[in-house]
Protein backbone atom coordinates (compact mmCIF):
# COMPACT_ATOMS: atom_id res chain seq x y z
CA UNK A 1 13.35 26.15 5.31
CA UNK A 2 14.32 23.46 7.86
CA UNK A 3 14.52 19.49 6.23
CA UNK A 4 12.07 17.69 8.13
CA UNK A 5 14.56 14.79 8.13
CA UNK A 6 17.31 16.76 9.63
CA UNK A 7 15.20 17.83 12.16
CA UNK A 8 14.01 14.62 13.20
CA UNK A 9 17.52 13.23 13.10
CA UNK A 10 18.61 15.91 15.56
CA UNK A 11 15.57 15.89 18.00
CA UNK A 12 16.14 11.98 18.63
CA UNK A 13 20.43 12.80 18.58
CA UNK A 14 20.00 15.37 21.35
CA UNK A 15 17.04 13.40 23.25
CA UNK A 16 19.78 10.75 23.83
CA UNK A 17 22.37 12.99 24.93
CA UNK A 18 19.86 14.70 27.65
CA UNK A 19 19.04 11.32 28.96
CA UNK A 20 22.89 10.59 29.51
CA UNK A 21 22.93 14.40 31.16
CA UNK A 22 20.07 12.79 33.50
CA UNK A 23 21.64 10.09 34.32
CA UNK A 24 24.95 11.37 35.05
CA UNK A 25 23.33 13.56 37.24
CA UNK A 26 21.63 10.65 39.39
CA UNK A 27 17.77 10.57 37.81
CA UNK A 28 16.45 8.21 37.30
CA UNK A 29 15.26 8.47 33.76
CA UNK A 30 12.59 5.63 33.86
CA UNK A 31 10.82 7.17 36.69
CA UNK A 32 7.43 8.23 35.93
CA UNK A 33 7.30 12.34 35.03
CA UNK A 34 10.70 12.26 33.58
CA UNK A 35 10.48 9.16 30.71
CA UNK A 36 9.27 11.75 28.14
CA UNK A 37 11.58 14.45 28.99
CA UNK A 38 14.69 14.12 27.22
CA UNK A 39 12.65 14.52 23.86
CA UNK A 40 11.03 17.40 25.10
CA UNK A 41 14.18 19.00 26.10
CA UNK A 42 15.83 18.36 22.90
CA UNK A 43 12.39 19.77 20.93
CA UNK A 44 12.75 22.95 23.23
CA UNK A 45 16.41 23.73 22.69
CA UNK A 46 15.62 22.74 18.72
CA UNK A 47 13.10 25.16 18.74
CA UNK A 48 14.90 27.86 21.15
CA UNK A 49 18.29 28.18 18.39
CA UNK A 50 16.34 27.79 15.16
CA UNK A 51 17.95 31.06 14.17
CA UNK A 52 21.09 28.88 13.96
CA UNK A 53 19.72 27.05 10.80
CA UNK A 54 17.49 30.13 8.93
CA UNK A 55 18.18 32.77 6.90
CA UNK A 56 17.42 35.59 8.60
CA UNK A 57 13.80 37.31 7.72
CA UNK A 58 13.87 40.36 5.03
CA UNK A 59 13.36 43.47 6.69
CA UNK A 60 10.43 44.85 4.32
CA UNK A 61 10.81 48.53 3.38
CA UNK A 62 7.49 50.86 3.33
CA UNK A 63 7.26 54.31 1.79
CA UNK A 64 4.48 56.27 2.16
CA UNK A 65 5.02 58.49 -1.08
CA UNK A 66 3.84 55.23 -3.44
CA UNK A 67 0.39 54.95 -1.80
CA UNK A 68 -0.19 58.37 -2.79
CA UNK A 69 0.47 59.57 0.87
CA UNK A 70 2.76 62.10 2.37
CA UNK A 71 6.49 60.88 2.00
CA UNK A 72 8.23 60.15 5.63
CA UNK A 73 10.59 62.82 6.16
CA UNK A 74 14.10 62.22 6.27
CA UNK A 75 15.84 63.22 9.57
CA UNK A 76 12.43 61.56 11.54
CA UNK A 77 12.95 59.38 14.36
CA UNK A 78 11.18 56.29 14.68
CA UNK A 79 10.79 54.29 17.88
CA UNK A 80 9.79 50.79 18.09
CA UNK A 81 9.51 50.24 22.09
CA UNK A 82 9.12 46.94 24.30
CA UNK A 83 9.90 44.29 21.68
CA UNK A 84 10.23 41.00 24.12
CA UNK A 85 12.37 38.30 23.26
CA UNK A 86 13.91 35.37 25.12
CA UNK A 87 17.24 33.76 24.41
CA UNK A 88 19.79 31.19 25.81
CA UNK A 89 22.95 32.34 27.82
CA UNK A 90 26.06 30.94 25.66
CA UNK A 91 27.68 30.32 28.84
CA UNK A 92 25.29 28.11 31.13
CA UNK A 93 22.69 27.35 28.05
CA UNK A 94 20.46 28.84 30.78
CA UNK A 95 17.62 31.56 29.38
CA UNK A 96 17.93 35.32 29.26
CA UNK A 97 15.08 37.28 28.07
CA UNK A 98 13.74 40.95 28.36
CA UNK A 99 12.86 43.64 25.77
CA UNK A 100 14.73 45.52 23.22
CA UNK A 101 13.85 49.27 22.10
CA UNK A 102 14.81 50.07 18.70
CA UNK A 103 14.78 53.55 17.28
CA UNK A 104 16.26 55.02 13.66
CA UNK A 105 16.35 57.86 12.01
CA UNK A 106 14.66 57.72 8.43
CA UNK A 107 17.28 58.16 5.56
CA UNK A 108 17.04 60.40 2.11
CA UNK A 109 15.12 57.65 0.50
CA UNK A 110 12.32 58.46 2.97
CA UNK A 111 11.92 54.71 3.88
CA UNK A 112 10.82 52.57 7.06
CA UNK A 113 11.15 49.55 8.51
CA UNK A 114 7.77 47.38 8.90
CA UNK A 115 7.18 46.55 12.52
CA UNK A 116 6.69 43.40 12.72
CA UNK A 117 9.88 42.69 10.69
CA UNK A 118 11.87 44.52 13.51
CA UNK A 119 10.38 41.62 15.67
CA UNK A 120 11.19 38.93 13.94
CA UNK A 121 14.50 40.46 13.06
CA UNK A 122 14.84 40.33 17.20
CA UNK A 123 13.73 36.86 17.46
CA UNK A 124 15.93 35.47 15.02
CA UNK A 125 19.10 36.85 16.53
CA UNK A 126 18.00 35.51 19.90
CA UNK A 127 17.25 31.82 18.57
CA UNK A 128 20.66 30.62 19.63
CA UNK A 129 23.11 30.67 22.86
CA UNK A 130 23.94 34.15 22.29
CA UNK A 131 25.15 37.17 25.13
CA UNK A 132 22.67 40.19 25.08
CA UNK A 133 25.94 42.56 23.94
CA UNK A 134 26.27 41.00 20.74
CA UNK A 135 22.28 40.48 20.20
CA UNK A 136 21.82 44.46 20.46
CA UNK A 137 24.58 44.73 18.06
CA UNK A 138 23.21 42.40 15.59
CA UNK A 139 19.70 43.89 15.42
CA UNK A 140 21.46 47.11 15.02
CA UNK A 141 24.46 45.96 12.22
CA UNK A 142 20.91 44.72 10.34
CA UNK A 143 18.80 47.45 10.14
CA UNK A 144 21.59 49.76 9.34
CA UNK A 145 22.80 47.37 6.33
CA UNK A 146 19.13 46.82 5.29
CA UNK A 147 16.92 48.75 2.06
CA UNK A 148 15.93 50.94 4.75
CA UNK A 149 19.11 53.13 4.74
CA UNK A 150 18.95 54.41 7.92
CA UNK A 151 20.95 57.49 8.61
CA UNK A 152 21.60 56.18 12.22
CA UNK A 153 20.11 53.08 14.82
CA UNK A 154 20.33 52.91 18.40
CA UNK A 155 19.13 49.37 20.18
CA UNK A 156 18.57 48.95 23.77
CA UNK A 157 18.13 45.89 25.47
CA UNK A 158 17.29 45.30 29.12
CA UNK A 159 16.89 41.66 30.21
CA UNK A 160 16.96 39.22 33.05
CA UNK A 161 19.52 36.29 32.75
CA UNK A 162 18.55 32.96 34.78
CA UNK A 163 22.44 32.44 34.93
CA UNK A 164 22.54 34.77 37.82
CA UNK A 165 19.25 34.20 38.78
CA UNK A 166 19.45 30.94 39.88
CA UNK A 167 22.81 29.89 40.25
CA UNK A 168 26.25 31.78 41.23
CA UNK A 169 25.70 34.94 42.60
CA UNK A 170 21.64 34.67 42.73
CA UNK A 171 20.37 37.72 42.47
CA UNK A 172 16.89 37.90 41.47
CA UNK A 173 17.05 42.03 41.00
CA UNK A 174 19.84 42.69 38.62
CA UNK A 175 19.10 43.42 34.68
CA UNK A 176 21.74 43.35 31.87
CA UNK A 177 21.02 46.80 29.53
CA UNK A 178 23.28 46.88 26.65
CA UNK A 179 22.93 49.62 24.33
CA UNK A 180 24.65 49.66 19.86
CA UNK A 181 24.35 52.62 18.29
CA UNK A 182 25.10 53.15 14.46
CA UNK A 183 25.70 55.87 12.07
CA UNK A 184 24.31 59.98 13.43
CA UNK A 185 23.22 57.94 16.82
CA UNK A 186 26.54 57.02 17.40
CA UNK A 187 27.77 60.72 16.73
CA UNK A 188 24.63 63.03 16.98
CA UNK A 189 24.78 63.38 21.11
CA UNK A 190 21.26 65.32 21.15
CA UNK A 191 19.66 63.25 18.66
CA UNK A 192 20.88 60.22 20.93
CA UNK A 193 19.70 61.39 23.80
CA UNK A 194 16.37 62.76 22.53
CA UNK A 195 15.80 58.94 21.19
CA UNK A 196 16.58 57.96 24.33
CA UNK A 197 13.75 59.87 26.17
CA UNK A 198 11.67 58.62 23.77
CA UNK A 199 12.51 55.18 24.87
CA UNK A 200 12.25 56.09 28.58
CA UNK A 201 9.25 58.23 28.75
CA UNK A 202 7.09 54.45 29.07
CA UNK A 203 9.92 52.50 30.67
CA UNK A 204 10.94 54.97 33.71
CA UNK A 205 10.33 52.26 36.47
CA UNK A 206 11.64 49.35 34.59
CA UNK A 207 13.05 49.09 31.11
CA UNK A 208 11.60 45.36 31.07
């Protein structure tokens, strides 16, 4: 949990340091439309690399066998498909953002991953400047380390980065995919490539 004071302090630290930017840039940072800017700029980038400052979120662990229900089998693939997430380039501090596919392949324990903690597990690796090679890594170094005991992870991400969108090169048609793969993904070639179908068979035309 974030101290409120430290938060505070930071917002108004950073709202300074944006009007400076503005300035040195030639606004005019009286001017109506732009007075209340630098504070939201420096509440948006707070906001945008709060994974820099949290632990990251548990990924909960589910097996079927203690509700009374059939046990997951190990060996299964699961496939968690078009997770979005959004991110800032380390490099220009511009945004990057797209979707990452996550698939696994259930351990001896028989256990999974709850869904939603895959997102947030995504989201919290992309709250800071980050590159979308490491962020695919991360997600995958986590859910191979976590209770689940995954006998292998493959993560996929596909995404758009404003750093070449707008500036540089500008090419508004390029996407960055960057693909980790851990444990029998890494050295199972047909079980790779079957989660990969998986992954493709609702992503053909774009993998965003």
């Amino acid at each position: 949990m974030e101290k409120i004071e430290y938060k505070e302090k930071a917002i108004e630290e950073i709202s300074v340091r944006v009007k400076e930017i503005l300035e040195l840039l030639g606004e005019d940072v009286n001017r109506e439309g732009l007075r209340e800017t630098p504070t939201r700029v420096a509440k948006a980038l707070y906001e945008m690399t709060s994974g820099l400052r949290t632990e990251p979120p548990e990924i909960k662990v589910f097996k079927l066998s203690e509700t009374g229900d059939v046990e997951y089998e190990e060996d299964q693939l699961i496939v968690a498909k078009d997770v979005g997430f959004s991110s800032l380039c380390e490099h220009h501090l511009l945004p990057f953002i797209g979707k990452v596919h996550i698939a696994y392949v259930v351990g001896k324990g028989g256990k999974v991953a709850g869904f939603s903690k895959l997102i947030r597990i995504t989201n919290y690796y992309a709250s800071r400047p980050q590159i979308q090679e490491r962020l695919v890594s991360q997600i995958a170094d986590a859910l191979m380390n976590s209770d689940v005991e995954p006998k292998g992870v493959l993560v996929i991400g596909s995404g758009v980065h404003m750093c070449s969108f707008v500036r540089g090169v500008k090419d508004r048609e390029a996407n960055l995919v960057s693909i980790a793969t851990r444990g029998v993904l890494k050295t199972n070639r047909s079980l790779r490539n079957q989660a990969m179908r998986l992954i493709e068979s609702s992503t053909k035309q774009n993998l965003l």
